[in-house]
C-alpha atoms as a PDB file:
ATOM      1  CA  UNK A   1      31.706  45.704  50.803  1.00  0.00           C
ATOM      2  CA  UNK A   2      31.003  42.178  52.078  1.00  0.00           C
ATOM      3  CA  UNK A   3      31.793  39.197  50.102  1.00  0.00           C
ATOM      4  CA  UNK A   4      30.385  35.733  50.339  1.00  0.00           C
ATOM      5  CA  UNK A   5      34.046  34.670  51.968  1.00  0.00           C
ATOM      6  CA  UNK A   6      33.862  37.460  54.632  1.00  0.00           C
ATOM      7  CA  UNK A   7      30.120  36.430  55.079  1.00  0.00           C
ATOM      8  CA  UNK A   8      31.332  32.860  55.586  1.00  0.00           C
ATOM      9  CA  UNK A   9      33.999  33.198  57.936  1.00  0.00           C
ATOM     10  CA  UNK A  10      31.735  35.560  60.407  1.00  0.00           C
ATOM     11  CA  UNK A  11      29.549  32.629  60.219  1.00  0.00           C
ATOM     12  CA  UNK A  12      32.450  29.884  60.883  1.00  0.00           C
ATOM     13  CA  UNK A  13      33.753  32.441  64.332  1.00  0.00           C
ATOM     14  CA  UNK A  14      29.907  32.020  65.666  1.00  0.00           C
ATOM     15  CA  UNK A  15      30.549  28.181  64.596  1.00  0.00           C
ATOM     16  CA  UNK A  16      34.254  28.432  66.830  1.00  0.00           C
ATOM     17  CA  UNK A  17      35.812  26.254  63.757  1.00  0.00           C
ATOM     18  CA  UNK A  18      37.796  26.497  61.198  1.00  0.00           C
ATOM     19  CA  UNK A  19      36.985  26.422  57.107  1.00  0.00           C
ATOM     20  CA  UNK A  20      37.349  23.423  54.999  1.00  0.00           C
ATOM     21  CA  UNK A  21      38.152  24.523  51.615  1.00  0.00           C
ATOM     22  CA  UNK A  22      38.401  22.584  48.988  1.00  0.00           C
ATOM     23  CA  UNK A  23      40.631  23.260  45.711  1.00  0.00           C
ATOM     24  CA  UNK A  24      39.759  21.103  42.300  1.00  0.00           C
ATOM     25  CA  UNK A  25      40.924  21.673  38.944  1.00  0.00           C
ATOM     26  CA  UNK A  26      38.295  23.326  36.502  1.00  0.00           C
ATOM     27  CA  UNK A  27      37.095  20.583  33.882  1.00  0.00           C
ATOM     28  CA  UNK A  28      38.998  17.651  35.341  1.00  0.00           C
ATOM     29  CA  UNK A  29      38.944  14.558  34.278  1.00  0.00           C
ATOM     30  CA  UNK A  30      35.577  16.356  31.949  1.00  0.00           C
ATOM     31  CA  UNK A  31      33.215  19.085  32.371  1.00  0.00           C
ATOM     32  CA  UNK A  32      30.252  17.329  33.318  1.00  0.00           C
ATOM     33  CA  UNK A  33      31.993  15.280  35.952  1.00  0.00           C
ATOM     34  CA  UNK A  34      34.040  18.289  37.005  1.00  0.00           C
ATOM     35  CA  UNK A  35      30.364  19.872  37.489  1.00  0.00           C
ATOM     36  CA  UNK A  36      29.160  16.717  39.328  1.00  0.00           C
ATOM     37  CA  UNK A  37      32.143  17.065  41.564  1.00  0.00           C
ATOM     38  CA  UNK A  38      32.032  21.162  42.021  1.00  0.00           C
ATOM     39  CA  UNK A  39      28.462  20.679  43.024  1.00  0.00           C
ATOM     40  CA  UNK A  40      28.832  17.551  45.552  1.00  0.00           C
ATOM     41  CA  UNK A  41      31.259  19.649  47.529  1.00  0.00           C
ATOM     42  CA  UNK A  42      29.126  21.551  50.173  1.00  0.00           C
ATOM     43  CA  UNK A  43      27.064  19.049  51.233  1.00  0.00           C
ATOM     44  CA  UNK A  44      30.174  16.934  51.884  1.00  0.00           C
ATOM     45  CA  UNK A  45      31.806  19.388  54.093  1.00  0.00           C
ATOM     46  CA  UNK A  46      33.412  21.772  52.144  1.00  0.00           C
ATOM     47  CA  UNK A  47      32.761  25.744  53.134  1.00  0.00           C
ATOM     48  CA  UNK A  48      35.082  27.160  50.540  1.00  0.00           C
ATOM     49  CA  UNK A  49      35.602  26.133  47.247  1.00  0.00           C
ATOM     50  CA  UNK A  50      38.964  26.911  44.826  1.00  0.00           C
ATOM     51  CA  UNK A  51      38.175  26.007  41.408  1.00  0.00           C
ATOM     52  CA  UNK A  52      41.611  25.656  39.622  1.00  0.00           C
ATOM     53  CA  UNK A  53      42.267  27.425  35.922  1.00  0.00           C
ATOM     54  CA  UNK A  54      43.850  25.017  33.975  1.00  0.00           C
ATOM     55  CA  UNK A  55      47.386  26.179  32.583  1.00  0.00           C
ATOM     56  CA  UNK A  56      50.146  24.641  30.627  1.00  0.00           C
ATOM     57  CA  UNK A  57      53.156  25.777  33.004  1.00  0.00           C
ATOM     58  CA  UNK A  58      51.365  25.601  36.725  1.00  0.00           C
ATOM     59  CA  UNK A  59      54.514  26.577  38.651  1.00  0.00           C
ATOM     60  CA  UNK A  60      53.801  26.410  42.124  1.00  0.00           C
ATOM     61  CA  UNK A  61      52.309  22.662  41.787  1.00  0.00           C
ATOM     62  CA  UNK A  62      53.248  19.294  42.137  1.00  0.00           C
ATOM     63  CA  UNK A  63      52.322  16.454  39.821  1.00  0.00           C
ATOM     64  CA  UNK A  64      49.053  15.755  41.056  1.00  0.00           C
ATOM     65  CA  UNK A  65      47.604  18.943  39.991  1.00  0.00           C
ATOM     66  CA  UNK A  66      49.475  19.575  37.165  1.00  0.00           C
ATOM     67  CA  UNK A  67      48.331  16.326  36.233  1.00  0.00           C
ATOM     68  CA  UNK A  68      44.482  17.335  36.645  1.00  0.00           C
ATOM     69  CA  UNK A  69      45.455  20.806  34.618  1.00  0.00           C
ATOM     70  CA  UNK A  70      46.437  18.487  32.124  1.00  0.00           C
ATOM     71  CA  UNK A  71      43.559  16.297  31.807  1.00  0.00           C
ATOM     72  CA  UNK A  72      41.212  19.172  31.790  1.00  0.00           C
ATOM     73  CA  UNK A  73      43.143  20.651  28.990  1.00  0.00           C
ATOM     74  CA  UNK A  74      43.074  17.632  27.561  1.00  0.00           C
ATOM     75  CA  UNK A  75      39.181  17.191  27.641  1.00  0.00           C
ATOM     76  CA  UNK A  76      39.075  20.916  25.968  1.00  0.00           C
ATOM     77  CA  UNK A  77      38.655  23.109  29.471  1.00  0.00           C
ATOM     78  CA  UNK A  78      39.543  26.684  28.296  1.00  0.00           C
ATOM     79  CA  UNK A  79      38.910  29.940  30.614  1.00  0.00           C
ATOM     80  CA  UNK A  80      35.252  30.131  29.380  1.00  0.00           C
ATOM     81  CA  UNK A  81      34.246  26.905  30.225  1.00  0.00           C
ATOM     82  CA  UNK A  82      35.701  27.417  33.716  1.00  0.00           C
ATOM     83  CA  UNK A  83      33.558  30.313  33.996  1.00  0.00           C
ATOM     84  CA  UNK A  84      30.975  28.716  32.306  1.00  0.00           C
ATOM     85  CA  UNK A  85      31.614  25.585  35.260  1.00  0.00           C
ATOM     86  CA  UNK A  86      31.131  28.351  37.939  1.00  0.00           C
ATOM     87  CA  UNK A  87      27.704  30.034  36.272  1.00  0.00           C
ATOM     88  CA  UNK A  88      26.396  26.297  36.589  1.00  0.00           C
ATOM     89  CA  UNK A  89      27.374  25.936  40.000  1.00  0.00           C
ATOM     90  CA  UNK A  90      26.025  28.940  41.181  1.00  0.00           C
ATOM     91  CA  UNK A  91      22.513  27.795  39.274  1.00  0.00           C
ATOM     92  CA  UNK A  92      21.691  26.244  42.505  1.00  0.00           C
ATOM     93  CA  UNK A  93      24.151  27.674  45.438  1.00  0.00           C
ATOM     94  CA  UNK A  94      24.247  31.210  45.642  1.00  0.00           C
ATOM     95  CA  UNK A  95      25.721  30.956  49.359  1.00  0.00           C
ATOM     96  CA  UNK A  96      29.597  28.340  49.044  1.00  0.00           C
ATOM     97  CA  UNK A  97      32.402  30.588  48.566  1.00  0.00           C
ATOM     98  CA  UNK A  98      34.591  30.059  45.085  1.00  0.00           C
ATOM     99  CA  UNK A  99      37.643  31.445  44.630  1.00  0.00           C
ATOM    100  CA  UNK A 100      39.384  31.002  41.141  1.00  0.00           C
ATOM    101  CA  UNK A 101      42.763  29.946  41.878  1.00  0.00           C
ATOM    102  CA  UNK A 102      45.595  30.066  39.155  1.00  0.00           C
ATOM    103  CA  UNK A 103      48.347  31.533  37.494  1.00  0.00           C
ATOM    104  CA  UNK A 104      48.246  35.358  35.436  1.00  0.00           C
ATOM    105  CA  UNK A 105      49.210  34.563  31.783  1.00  0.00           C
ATOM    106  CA  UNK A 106      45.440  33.038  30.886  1.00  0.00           C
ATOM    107  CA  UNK A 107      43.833  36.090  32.486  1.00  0.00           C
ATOM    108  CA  UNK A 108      46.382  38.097  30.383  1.00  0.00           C
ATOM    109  CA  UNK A 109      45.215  36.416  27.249  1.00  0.00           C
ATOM    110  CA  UNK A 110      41.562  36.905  28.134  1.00  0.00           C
ATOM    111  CA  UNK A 111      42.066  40.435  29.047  1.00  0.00           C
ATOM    112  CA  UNK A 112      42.192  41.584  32.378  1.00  0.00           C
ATOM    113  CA  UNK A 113      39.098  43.951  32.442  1.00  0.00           C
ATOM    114  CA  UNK A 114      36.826  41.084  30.342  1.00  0.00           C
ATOM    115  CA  UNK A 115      37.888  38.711  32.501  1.00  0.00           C
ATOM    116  CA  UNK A 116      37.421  40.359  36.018  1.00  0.00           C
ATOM    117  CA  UNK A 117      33.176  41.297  34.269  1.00  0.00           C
ATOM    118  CA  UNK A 118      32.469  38.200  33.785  1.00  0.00           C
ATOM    119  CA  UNK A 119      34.324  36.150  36.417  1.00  0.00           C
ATOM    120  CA  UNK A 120      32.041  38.295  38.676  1.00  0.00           C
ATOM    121  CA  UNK A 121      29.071  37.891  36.406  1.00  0.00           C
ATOM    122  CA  UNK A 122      29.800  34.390  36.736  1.00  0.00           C
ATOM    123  CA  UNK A 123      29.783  34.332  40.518  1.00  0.00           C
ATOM    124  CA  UNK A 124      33.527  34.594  41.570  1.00  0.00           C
ATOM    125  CA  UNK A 125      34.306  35.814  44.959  1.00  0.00           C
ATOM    126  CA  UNK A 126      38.313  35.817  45.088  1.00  0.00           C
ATOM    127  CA  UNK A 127      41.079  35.251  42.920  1.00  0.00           C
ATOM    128  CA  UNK A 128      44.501  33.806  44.528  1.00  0.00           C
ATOM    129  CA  UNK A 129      46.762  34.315  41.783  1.00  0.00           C
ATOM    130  CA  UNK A 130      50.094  32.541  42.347  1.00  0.00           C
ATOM    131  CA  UNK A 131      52.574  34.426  40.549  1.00  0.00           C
ATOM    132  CA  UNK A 132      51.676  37.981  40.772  1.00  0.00           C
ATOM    133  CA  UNK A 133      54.069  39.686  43.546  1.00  0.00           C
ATOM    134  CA  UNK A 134      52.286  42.937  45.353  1.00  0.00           C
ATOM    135  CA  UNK A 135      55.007  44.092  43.360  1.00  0.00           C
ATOM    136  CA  UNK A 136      52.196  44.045  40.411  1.00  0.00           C
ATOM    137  CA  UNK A 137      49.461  44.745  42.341  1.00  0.00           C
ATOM    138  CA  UNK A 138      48.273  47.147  39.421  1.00  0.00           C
ATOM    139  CA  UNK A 139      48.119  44.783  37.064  1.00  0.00           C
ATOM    140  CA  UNK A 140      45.361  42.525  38.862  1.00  0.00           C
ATOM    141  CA  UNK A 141      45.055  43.333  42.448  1.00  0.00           C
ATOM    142  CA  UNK A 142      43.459  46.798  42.914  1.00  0.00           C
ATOM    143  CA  UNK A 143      41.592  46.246  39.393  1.00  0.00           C
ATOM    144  CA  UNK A 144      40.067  42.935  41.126  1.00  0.00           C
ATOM    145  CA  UNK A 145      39.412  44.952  44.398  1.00  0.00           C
ATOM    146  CA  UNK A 146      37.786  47.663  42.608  1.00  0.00           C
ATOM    147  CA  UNK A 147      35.421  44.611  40.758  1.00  0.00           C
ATOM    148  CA  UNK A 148      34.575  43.246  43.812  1.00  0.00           C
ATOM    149  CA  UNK A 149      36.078  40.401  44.127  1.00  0.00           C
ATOM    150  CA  UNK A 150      38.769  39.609  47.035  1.00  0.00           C
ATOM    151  CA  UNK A 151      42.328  39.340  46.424  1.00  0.00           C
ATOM    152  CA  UNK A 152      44.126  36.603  48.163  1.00  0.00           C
ATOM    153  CA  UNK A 153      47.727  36.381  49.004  1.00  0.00           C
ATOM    154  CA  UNK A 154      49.609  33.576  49.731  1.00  0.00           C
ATOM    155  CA  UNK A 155      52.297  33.669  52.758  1.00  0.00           C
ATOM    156  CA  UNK A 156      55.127  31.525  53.068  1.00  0.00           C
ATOM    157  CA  UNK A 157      57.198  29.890  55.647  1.00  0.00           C
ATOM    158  CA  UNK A 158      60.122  32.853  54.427  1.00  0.00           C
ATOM    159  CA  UNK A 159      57.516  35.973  54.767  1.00  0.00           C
ATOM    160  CA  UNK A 160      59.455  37.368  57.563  1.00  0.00           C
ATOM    161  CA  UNK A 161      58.137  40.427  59.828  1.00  0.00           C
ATOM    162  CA  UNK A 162      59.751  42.449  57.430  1.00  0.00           C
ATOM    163  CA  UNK A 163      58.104  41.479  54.002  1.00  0.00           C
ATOM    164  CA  UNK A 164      54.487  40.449  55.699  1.00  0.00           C
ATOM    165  CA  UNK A 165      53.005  43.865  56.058  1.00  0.00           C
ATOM    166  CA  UNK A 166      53.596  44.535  51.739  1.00  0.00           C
ATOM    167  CA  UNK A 167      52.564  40.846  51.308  1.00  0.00           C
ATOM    168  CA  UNK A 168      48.934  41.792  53.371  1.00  0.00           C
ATOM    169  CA  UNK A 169      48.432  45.506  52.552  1.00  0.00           C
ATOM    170  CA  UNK A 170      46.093  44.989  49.634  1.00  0.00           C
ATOM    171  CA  UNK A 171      44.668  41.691  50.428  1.00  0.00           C
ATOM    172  CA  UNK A 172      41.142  40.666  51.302  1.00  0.00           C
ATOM    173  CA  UNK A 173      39.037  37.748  52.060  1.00  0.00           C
ATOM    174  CA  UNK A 174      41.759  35.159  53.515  1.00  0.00           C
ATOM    175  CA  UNK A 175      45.842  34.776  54.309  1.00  0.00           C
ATOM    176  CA  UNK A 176      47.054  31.500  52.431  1.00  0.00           C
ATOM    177  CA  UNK A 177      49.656  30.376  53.847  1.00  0.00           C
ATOM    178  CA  UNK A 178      51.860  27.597  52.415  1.00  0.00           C
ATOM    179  CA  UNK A 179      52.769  25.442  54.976  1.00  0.00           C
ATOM    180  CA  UNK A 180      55.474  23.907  53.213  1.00  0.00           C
ATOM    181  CA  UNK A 181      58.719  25.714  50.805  1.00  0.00           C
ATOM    182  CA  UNK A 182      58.235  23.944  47.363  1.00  0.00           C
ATOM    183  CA  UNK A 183      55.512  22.679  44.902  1.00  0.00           C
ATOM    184  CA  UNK A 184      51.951  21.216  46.152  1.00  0.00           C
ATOM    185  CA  UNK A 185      51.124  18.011  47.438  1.00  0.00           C
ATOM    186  CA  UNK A 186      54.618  16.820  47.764  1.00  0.00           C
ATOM    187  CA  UNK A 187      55.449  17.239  51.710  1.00  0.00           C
ATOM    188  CA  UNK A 188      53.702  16.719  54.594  1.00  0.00           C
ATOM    189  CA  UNK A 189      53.639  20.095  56.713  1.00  0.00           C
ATOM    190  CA  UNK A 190      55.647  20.400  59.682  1.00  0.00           C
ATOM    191  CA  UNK A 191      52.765  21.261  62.398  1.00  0.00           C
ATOM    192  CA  UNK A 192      54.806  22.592  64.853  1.00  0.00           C
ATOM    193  CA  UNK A 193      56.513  24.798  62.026  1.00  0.00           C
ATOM    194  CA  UNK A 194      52.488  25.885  61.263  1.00  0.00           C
ATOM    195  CA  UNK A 195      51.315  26.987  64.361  1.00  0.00           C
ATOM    196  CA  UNK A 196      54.095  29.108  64.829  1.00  0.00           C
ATOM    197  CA  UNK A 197      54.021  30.844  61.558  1.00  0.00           C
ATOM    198  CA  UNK A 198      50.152  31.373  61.510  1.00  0.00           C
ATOM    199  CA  UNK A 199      50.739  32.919  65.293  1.00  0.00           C
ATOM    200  CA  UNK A 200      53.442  34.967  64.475  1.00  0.00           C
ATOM    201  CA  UNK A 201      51.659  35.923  60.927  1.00  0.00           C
ATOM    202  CA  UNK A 202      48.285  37.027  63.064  1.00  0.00           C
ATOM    203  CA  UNK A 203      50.789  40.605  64.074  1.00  0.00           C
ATOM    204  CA  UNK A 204      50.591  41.184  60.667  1.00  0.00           C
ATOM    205  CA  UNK A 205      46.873  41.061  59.522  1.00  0.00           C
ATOM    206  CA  UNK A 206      43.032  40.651  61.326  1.00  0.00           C
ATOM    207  CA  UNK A 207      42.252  38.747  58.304  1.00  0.00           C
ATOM    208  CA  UNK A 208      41.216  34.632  58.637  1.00  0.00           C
ATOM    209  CA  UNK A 209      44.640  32.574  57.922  1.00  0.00           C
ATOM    210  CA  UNK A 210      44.238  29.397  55.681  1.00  0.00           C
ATOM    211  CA  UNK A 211      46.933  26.423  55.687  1.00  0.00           C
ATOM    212  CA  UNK A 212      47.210  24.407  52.382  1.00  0.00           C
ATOM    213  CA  UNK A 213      49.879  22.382  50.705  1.00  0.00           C
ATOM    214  CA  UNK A 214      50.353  19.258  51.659  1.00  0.00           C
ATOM    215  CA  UNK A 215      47.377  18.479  53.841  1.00  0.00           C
ATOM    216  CA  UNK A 216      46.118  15.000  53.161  1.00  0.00           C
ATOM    217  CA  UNK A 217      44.824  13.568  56.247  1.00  0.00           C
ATOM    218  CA  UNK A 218      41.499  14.021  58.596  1.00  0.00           C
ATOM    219  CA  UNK A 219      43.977  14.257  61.729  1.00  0.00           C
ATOM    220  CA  UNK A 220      46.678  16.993  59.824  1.00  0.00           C
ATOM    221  CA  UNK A 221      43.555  18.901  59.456  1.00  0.00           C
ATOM    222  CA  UNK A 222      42.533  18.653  62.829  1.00  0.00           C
ATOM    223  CA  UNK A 223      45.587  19.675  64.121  1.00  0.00           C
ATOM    224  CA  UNK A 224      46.079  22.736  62.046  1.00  0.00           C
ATOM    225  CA  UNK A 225      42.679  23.668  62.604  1.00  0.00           C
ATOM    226  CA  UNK A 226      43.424  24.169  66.110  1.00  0.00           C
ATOM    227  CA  UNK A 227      46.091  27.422  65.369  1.00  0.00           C
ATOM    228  CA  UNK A 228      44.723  28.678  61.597  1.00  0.00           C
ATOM    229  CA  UNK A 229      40.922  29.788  60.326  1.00  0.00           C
ATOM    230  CA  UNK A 230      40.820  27.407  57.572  1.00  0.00           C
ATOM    231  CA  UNK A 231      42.664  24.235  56.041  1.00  0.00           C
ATOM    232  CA  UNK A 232      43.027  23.971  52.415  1.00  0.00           C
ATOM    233  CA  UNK A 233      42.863  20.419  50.722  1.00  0.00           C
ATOM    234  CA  UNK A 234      43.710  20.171  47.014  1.00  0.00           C
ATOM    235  CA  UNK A 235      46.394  17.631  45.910  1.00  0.00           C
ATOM    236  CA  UNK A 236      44.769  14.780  47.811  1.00  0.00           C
ATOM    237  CA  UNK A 237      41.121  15.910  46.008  1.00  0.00           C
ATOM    238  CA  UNK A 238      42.645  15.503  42.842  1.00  0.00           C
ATOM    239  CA  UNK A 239      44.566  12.649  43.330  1.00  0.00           C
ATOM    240  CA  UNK A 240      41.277  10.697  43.638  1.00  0.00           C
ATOM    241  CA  UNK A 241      39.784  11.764  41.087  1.00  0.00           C
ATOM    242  CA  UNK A 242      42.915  10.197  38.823  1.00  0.00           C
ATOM    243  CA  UNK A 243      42.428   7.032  41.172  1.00  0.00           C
ATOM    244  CA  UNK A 244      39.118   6.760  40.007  1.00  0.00           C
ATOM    245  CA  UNK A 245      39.574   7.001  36.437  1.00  0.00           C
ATOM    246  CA  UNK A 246      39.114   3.965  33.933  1.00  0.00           C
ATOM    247  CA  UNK A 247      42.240   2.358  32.057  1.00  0.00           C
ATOM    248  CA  UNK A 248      41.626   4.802  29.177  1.00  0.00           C
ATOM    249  CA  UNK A 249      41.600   7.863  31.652  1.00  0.00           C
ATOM    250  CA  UNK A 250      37.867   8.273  31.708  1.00  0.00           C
ATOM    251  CA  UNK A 251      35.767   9.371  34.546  1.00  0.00           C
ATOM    252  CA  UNK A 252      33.499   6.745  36.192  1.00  0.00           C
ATOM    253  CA  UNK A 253      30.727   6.377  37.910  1.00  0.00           C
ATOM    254  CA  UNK A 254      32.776   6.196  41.627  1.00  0.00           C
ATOM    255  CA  UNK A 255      34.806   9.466  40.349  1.00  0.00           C
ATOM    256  CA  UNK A 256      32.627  12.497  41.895  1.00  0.00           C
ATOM    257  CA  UNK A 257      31.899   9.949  44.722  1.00  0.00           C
ATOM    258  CA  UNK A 258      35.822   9.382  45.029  1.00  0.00           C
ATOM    259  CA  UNK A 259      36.372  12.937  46.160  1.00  0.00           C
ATOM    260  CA  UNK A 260      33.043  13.541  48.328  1.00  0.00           C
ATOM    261  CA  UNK A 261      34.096  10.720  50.330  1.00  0.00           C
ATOM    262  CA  UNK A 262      37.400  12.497  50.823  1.00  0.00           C
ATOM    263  CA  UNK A 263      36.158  15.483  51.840  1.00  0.00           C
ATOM    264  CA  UNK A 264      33.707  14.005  54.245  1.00  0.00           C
ATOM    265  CA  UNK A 265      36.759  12.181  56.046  1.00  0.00           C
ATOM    266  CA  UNK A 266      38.671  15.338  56.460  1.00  0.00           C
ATOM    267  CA  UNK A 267      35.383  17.603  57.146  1.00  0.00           C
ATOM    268  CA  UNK A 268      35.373  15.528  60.565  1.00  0.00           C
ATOM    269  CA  UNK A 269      39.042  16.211  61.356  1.00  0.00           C
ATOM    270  CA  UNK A 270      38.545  19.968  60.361  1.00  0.00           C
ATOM    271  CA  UNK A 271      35.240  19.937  62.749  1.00  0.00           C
ATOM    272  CA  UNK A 272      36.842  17.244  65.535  1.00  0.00           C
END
């Protein structure tokens, strides 16, 4: 079984660079805009797309993104409207990448077997769910794997040589790895620390290794994009959209502009 991400990174090898992907929060600051943004992405650089589910209790990230979750929950994103976001995406790109990226209590609450139909009917290709250990990988992983959708595990800079090969046996599509210990968007990643991790992580797994957390700049993601397959840019992405907003929190007009621009900048340090 080949999935648009495995499709994408054969393409990327015969390319010789590295995958920009981009992570937003479903519904942020609105739907429409959110769509406006979603949509904007490719043709500003982006290979890869992670839409972010919106949850009350995102543990794993800093305040930029919870602060997105927020807003989208806020403007009255729920788990159908996210998959509702990606059914209107796909409308006219059958070919980007999306991964839904999020946490396992509002898949729980939707129902695990609903939610893995139609986040495929929707046109889901992965799901990187942050706090599911392989430990569980019967509650999600081989059920997703068995839907066709990738599973994606993160690695961090403490998945030692002994843990890696349970962290990698039942993933597919892409290695995240962290590149810093703690929440998103709230370090800058040590790049020396990076290249030796995603070398030493390549023993464990023939499958493409992203770096996210923390990557902000067009020259971070050059560097990293020297040693891993892909860079992942999230907190940045959603900090502009907040920078963007009016005085009563409102999208504007510059809003999906805000983060195209972004990604453009970094595209050419991912491509440099």
């Amino acid at each position: 079984m080949s999935t648009r991400i495995d499709r994408r990174f054969v393409v990327l090898k015969e390319e010789r660079r590295a995958a920009l992907v981009t992570f937003v929060s479903a519904g942020d600051p609105d739907y429409d805009t959110s769509l406006k943004i979603i949509q904007g992405l490719p043709k500003a650089g982006s290979d890869m797309i992670e839409m972010g589910m919106p949850f009350t209790d995102p543990m794993a990230d800093g305040p930029a993104i919870q602060a997105g979750g927020l807003r989208a929950l806020a403007g009255g994103q729920t788990m159908k409207k996210t998959l509702k976001l990606l059914k209107a995406f796909r409308a006219d790109d059958d070919v980007t990448p999306v991964v839904l990226m999020g946490y396992y209590n509002p898949i729980y609450v939707y129902g695990v077997e609903k939610f893995l139909v139609d986040a495929k009917k929707a046109g889901a290709d992965g799901l990187i769910i942050v706090d599911l250990p392989p430990e569980e990988d019967d509650e999600l992983c081989i059920p997703a794997m068995k839907a066709g959708l990738n599973f994606i595990r993160l690695a961090t800079p403490t998945t030692d040589d002994a843990r890696a090969p349970k962290v990698f046996k039942n993933t597919s599509g892409f290695v995240y790895y962290v590149s810093v210990l703690g929440i998103t968007g709230t370090k800058a990643p040590d790049l020396k620390s990076v290249k030796q991790n995603v070398n030493r992580l390549r023993k464990h797994t023939s499958l493409p290794i992203c770096v996210g957390f923390g990557v902000k700049t067009a020259e971070q993601a050059r560097v990293i994009a020297k040693d891993a397959d892909g860079v992942v840019v999230g907190s940045a992405l959603v900090s502009a959209v907040e920078k963007s907003l009016n005085k009563q929190g409102k999208a504007t007009a510059k809003t999906p502009k805000a983060v195209h621009d972004m990604v453009r900048e970094i595209a050419k340090g991912v491509r440099a």
